[in-house]
N, C-alpha and C. Protein backbone atom coordinates (compact mmCIF):
# COMPACT_ATOMS: atom_id res chain seq x y z
N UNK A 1 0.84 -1.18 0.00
CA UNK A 1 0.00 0.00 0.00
C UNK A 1 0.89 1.25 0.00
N UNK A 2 1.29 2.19 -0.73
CA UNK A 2 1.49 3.50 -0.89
C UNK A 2 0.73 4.40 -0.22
N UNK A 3 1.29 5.06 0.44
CA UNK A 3 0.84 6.11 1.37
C UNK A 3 0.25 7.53 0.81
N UNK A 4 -0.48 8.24 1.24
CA UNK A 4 -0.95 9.49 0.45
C UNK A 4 -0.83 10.92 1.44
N UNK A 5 -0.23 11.70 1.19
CA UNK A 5 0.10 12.62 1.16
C UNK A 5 -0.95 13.75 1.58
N UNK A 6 -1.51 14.16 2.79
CA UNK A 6 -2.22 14.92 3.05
C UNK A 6 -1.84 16.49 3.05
N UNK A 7 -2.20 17.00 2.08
CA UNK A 7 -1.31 18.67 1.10
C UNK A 7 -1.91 19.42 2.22
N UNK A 8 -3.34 19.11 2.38
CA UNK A 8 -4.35 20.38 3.41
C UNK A 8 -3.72 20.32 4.59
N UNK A 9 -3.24 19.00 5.34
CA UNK A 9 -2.83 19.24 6.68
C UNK A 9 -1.36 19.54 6.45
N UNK A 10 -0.62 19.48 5.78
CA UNK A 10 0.85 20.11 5.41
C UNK A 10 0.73 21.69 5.12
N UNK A 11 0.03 22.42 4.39
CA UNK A 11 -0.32 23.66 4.86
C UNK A 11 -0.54 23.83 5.59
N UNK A 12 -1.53 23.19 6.84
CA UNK A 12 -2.04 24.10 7.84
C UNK A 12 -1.04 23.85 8.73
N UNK A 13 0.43 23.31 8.58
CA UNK A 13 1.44 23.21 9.32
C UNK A 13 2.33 24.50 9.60
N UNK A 14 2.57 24.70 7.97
CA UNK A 14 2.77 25.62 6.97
C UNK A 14 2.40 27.10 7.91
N UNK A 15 1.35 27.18 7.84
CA UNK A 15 0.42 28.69 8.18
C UNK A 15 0.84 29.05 9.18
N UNK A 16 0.36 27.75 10.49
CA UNK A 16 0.57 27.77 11.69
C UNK A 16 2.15 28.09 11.92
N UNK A 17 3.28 27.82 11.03
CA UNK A 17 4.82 28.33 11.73
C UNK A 17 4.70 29.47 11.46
N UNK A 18 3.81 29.64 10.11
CA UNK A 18 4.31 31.24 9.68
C UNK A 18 3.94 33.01 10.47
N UNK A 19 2.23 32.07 11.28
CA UNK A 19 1.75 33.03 12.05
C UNK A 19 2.79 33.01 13.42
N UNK A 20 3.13 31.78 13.88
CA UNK A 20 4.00 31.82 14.95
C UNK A 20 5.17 32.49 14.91
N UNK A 21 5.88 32.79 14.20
CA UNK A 21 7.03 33.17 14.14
C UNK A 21 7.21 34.26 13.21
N UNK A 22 6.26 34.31 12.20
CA UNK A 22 6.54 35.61 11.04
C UNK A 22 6.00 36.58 11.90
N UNK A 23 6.22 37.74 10.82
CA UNK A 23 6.37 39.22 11.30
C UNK A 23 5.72 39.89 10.01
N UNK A 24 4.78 41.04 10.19
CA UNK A 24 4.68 41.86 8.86
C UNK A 24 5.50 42.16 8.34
N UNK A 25 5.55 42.05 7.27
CA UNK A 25 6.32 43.20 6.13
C UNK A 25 5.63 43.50 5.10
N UNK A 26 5.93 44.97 4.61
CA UNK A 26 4.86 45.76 3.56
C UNK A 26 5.58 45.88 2.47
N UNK A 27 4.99 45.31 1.59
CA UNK A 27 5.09 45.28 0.23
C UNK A 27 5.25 47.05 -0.40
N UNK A 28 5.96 47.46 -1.17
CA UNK A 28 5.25 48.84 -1.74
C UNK A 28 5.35 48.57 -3.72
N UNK A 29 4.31 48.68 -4.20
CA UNK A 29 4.29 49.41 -5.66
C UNK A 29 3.57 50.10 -5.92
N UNK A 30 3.56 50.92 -7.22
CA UNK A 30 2.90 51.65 -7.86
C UNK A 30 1.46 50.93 -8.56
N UNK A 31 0.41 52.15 -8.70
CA UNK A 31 -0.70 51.61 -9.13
C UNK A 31 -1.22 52.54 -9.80
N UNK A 32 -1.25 52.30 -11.55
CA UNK A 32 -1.75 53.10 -12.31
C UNK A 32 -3.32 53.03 -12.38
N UNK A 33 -3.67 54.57 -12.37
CA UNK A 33 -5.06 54.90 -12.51
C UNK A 33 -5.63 55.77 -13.25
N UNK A 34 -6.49 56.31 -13.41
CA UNK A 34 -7.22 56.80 -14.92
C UNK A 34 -7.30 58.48 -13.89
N UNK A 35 -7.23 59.63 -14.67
CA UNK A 35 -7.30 60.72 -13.98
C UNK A 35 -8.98 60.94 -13.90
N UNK A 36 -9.19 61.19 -12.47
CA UNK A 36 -10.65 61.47 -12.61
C UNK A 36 -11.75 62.08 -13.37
N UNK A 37 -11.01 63.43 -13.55
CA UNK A 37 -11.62 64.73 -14.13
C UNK A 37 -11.29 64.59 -15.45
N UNK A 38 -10.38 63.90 -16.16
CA UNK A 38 -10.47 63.64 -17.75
C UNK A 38 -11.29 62.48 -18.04
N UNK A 39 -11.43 61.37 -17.24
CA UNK A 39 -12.45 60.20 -17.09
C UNK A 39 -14.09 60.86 -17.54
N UNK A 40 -14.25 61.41 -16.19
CA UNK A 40 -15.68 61.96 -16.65
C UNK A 40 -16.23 62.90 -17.14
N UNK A 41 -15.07 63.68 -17.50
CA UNK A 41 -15.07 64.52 -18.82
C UNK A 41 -15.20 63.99 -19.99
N UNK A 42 -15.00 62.69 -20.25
CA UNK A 42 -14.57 62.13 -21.96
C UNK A 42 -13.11 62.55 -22.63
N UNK A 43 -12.26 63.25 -21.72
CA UNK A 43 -11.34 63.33 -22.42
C UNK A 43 -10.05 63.07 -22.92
N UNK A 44 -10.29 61.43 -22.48
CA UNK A 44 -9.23 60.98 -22.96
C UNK A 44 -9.05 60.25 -24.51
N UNK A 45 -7.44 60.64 -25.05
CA UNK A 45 -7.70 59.94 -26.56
C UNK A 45 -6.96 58.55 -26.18
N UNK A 46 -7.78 57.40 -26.56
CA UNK A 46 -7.26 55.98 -27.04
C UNK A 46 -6.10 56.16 -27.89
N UNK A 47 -6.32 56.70 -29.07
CA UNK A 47 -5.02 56.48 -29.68
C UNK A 47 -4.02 57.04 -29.30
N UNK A 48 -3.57 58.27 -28.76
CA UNK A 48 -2.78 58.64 -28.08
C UNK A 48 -2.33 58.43 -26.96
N UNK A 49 -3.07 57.58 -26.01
CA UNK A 49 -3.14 57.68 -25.00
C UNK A 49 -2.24 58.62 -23.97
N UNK A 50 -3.43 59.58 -24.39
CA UNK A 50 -2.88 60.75 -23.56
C UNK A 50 -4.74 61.26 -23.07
N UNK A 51 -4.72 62.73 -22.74
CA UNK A 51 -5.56 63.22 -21.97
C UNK A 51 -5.82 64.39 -23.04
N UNK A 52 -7.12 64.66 -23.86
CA UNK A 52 -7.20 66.10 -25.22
C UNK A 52 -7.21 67.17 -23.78
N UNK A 53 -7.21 67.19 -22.54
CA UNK A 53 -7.01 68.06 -21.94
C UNK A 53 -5.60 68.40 -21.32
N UNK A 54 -4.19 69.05 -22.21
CA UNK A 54 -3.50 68.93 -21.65
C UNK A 54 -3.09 69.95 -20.54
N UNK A 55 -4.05 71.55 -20.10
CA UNK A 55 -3.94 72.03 -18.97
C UNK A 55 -4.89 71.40 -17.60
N UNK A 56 -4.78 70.03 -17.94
CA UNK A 56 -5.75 69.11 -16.37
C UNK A 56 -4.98 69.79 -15.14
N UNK A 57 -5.66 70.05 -14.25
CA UNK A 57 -4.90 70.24 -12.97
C UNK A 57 -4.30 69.47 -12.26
N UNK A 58 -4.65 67.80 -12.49
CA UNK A 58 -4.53 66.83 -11.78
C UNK A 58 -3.36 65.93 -12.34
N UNK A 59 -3.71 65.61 -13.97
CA UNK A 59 -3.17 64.56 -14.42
C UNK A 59 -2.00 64.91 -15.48
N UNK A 60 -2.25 66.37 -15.79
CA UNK A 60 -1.14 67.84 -16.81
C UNK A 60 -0.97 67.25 -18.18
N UNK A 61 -2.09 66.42 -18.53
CA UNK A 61 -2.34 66.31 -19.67
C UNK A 61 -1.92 64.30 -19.88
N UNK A 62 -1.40 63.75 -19.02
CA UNK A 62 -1.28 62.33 -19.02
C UNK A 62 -2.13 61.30 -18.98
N UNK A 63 -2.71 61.48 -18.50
CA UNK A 63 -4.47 60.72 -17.96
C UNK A 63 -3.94 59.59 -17.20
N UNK A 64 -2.68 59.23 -16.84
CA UNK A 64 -2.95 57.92 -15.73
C UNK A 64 -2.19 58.60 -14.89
N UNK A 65 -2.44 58.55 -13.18
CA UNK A 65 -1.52 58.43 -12.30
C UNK A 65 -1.39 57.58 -11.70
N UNK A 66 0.15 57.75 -10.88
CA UNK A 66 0.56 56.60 -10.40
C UNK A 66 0.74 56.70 -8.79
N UNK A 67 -0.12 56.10 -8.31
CA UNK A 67 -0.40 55.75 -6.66
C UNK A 67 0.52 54.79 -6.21
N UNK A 68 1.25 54.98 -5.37
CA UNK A 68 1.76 54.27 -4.31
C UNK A 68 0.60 53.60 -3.23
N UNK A 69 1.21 51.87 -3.70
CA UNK A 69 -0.07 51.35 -2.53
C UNK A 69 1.65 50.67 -1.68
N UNK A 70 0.34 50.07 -0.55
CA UNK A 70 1.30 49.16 0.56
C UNK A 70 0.39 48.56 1.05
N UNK A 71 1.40 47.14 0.76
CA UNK A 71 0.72 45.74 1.52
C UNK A 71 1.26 45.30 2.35
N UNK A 72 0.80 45.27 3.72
CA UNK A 72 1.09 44.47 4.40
C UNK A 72 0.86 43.30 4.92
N UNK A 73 1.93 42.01 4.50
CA UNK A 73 1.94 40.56 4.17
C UNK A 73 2.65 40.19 5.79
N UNK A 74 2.09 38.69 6.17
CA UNK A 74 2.72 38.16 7.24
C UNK A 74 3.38 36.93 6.33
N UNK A 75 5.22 37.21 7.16
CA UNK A 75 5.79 36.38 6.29
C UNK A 75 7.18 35.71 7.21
N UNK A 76 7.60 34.98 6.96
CA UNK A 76 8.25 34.01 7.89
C UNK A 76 9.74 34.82 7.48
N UNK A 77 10.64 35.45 8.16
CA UNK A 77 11.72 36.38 7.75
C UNK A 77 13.35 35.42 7.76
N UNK A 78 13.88 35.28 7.46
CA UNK A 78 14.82 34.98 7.86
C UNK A 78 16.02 35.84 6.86
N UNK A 79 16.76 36.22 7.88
CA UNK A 79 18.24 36.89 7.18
C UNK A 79 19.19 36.39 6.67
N UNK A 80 19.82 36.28 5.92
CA UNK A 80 20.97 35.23 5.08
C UNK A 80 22.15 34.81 6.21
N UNK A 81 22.71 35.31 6.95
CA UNK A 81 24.43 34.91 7.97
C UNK A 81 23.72 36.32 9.17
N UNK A 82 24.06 35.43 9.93
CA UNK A 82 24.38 35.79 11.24
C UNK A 82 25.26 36.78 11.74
N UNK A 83 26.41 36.60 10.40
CA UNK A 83 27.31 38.12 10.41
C UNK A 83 26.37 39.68 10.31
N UNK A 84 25.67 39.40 9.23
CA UNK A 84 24.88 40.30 9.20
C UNK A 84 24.03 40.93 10.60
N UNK A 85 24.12 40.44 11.33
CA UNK A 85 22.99 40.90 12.42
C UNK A 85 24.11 41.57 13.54
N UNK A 86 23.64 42.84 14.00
CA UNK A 86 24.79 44.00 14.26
C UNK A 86 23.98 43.91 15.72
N UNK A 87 24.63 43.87 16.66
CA UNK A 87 23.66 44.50 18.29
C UNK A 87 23.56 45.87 18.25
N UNK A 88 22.88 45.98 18.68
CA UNK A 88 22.91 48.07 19.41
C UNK A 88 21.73 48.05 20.55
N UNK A 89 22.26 49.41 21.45
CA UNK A 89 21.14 48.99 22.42
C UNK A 89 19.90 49.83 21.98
N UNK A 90 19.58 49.67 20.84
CA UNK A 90 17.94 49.45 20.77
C UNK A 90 17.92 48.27 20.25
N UNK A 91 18.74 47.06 20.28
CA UNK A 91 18.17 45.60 19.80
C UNK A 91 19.31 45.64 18.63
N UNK A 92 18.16 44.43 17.67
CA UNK A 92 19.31 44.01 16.70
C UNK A 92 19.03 44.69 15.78
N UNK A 93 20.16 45.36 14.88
CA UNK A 93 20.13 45.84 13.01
C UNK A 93 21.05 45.01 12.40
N UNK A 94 19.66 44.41 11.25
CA UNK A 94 20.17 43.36 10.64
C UNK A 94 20.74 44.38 9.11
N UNK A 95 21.44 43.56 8.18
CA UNK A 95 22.20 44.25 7.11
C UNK A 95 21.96 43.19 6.15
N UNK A 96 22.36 43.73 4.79
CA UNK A 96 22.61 42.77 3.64
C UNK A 96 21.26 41.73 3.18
N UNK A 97 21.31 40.48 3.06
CA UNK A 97 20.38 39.64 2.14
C UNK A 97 19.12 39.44 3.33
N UNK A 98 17.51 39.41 2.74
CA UNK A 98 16.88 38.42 3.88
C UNK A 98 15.90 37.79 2.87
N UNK A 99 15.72 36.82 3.33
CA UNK A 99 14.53 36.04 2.75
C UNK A 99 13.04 35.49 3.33
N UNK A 100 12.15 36.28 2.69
CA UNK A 100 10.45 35.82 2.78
C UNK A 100 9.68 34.31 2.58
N UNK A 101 9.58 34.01 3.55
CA UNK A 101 8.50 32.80 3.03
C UNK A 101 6.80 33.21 2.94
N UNK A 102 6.01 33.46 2.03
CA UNK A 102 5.23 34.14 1.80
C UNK A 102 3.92 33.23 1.01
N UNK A 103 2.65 33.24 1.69
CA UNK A 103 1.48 32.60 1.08
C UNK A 103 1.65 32.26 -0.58
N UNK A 104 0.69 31.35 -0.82
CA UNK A 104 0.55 31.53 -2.38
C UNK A 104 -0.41 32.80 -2.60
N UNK A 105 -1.79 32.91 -1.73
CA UNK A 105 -2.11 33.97 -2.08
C UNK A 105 -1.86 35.69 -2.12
N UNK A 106 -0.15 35.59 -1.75
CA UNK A 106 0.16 37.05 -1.47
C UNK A 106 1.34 37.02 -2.48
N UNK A 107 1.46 35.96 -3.62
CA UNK A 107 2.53 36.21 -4.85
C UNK A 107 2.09 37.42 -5.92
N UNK A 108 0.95 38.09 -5.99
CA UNK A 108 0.70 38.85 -6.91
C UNK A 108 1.64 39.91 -6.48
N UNK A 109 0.95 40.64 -5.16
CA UNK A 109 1.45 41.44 -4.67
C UNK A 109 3.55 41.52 -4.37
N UNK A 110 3.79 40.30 -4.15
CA UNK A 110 5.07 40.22 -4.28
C UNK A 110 5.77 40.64 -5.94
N UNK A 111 5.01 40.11 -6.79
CA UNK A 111 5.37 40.20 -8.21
C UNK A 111 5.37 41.74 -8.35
N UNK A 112 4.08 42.14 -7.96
CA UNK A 112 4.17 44.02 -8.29
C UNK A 112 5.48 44.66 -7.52
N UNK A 113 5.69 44.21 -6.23
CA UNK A 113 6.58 45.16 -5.90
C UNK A 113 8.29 44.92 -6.07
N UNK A 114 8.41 43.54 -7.28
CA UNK A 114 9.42 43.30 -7.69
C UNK A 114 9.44 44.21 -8.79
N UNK A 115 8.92 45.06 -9.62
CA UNK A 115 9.14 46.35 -10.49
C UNK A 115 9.71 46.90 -10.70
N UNK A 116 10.31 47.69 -11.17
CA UNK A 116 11.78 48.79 -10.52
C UNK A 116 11.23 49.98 -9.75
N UNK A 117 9.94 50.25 -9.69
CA UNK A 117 9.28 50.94 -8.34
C UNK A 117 8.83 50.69 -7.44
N UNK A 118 9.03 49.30 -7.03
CA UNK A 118 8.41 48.52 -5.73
C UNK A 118 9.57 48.57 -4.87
N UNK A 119 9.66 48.16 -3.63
CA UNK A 119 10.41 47.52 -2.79
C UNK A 119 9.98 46.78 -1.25
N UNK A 120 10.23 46.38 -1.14
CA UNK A 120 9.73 46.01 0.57
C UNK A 120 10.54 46.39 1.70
N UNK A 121 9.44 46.38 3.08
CA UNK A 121 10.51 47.05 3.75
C UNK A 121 9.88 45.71 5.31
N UNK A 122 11.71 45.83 5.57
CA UNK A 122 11.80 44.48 6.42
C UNK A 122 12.30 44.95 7.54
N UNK A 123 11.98 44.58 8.72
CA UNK A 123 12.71 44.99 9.96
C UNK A 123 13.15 46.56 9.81
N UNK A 124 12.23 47.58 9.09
CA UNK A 124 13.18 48.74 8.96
C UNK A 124 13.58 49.34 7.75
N UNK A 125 13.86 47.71 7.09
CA UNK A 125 15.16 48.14 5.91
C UNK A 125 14.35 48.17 4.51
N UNK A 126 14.68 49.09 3.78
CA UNK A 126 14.03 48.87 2.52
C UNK A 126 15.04 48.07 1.68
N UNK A 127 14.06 47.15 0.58
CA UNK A 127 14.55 45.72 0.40
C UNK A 127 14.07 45.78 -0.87
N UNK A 128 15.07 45.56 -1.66
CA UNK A 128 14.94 45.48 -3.28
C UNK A 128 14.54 43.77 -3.79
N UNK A 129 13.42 43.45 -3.95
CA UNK A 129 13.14 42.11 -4.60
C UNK A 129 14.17 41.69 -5.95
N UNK A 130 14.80 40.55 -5.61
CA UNK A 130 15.89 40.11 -6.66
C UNK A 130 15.31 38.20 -7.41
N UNK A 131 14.30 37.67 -6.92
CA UNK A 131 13.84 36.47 -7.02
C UNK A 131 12.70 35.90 -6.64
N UNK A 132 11.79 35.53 -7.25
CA UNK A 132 10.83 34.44 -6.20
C UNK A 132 10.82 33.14 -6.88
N UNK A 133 11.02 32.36 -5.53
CA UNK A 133 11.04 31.10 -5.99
C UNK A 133 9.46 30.56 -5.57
N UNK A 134 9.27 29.72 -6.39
CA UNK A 134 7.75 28.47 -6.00
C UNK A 134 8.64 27.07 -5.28
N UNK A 135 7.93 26.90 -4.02
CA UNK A 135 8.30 26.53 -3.03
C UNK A 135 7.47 24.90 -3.26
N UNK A 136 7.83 23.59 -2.36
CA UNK A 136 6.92 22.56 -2.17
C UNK A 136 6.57 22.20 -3.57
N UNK A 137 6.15 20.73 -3.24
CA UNK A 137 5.63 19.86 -4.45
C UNK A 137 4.62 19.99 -5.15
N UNK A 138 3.86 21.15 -4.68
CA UNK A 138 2.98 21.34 -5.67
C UNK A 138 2.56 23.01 -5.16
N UNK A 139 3.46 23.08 -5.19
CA UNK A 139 3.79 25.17 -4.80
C UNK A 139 2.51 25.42 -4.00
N UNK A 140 3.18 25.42 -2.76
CA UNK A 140 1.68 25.93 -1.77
C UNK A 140 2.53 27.13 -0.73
N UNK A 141 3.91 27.56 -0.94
CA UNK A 141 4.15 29.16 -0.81
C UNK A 141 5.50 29.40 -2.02
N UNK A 142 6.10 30.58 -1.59
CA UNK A 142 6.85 30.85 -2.03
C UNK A 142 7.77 31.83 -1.65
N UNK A 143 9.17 31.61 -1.98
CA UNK A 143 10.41 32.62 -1.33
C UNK A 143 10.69 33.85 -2.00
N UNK A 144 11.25 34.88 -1.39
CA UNK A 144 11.20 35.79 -1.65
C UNK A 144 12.27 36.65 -1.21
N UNK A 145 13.12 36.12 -2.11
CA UNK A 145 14.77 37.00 -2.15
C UNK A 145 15.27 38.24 -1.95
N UNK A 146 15.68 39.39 -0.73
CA UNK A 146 15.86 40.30 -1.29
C UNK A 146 17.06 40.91 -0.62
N UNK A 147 17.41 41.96 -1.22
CA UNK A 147 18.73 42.48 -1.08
C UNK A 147 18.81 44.10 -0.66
N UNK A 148 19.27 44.37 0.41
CA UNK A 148 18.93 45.71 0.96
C UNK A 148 19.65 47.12 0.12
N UNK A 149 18.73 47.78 -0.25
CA UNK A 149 18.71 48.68 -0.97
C UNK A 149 19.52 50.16 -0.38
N UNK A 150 19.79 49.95 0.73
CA UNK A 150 20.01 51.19 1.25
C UNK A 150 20.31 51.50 3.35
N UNK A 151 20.04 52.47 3.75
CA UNK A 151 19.46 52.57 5.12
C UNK A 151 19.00 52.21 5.69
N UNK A 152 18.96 52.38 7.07
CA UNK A 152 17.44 51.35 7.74
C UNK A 152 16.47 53.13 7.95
N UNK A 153 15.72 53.01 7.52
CA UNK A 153 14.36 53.53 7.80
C UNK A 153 14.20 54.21 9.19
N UNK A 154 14.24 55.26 9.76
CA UNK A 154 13.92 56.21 10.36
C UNK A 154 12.50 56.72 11.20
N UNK A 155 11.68 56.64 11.95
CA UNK A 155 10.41 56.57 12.16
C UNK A 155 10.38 58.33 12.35
């Protein structure tokens, strides 16, 4: 007899470490939108795609803007080496690579803020997405590579 593989109770293994031990982190990308006041004006041209109003107050003749959203995902964190993790007495500042273990249903949002206008921000640090991998035998999460972009973040 061959044994079978219960996927539902292997996720809910899954979930359960990730709520235990993960931490938020917020996704950021851009989100194009239609300018209001040329919308319900009629005045945007298809073929141009531009705006026949180019003194708009809002959109200056472009017709899409671009919104900054943020998601915040619960995700299982881990930092690449141990070197990386610095003491100070407000706690630890971590540096350099960390990696996301992240739902299947929160890969969209990972994909947007892999963009060249997205980034995530981890413990602080804003975090340039460099990879996602599909995780498990029949992809039920996925990793999420990233590489620190800069500073740690300032409140």
């Amino acid at each position: 007899m061959i044994p079978t593989i219960n996927r539902e109770w292997i996720k809910d293994i899954q979930d359960s470490v990730r709520e235990n031990i993960g931490r938020m982190v917020t996704f950021y990308y851009s989100n194009q939108t239609a300018c209001s006041l040329c919308d319900t004006n009629n005045l945007y041209d298809a073929i141009k795609d531009i705006s026949f109003n180019v003194l708009c107050p809002i959109c200056k003749g472009t017709y899409c803007l671009d919104n900054a959203v943020a998601v915040e995902v619960l995700a299982r964190v881990h930092w690449v080496n141990d070197e990386a993790i610095t003491a100070t007495p407000g706690g630890k500042y971590y540096l350099g690579q960390a990696t996301l273990t992240i739902n299947i249903d929160d890969l969209e949002t990972a994909q947007k803020a892999q963009s060249e206008s997205g980034k995530v921000v981890i413990d602080d640090h804003d975090m340039q997405i460099t990879k996602i991998i599909p995780m498990g035998f029949d992809i039920n999460r996925y990793r999420v590579i990233c590489n620190n972009m800069g500073d740690r973040q300032t409140s």
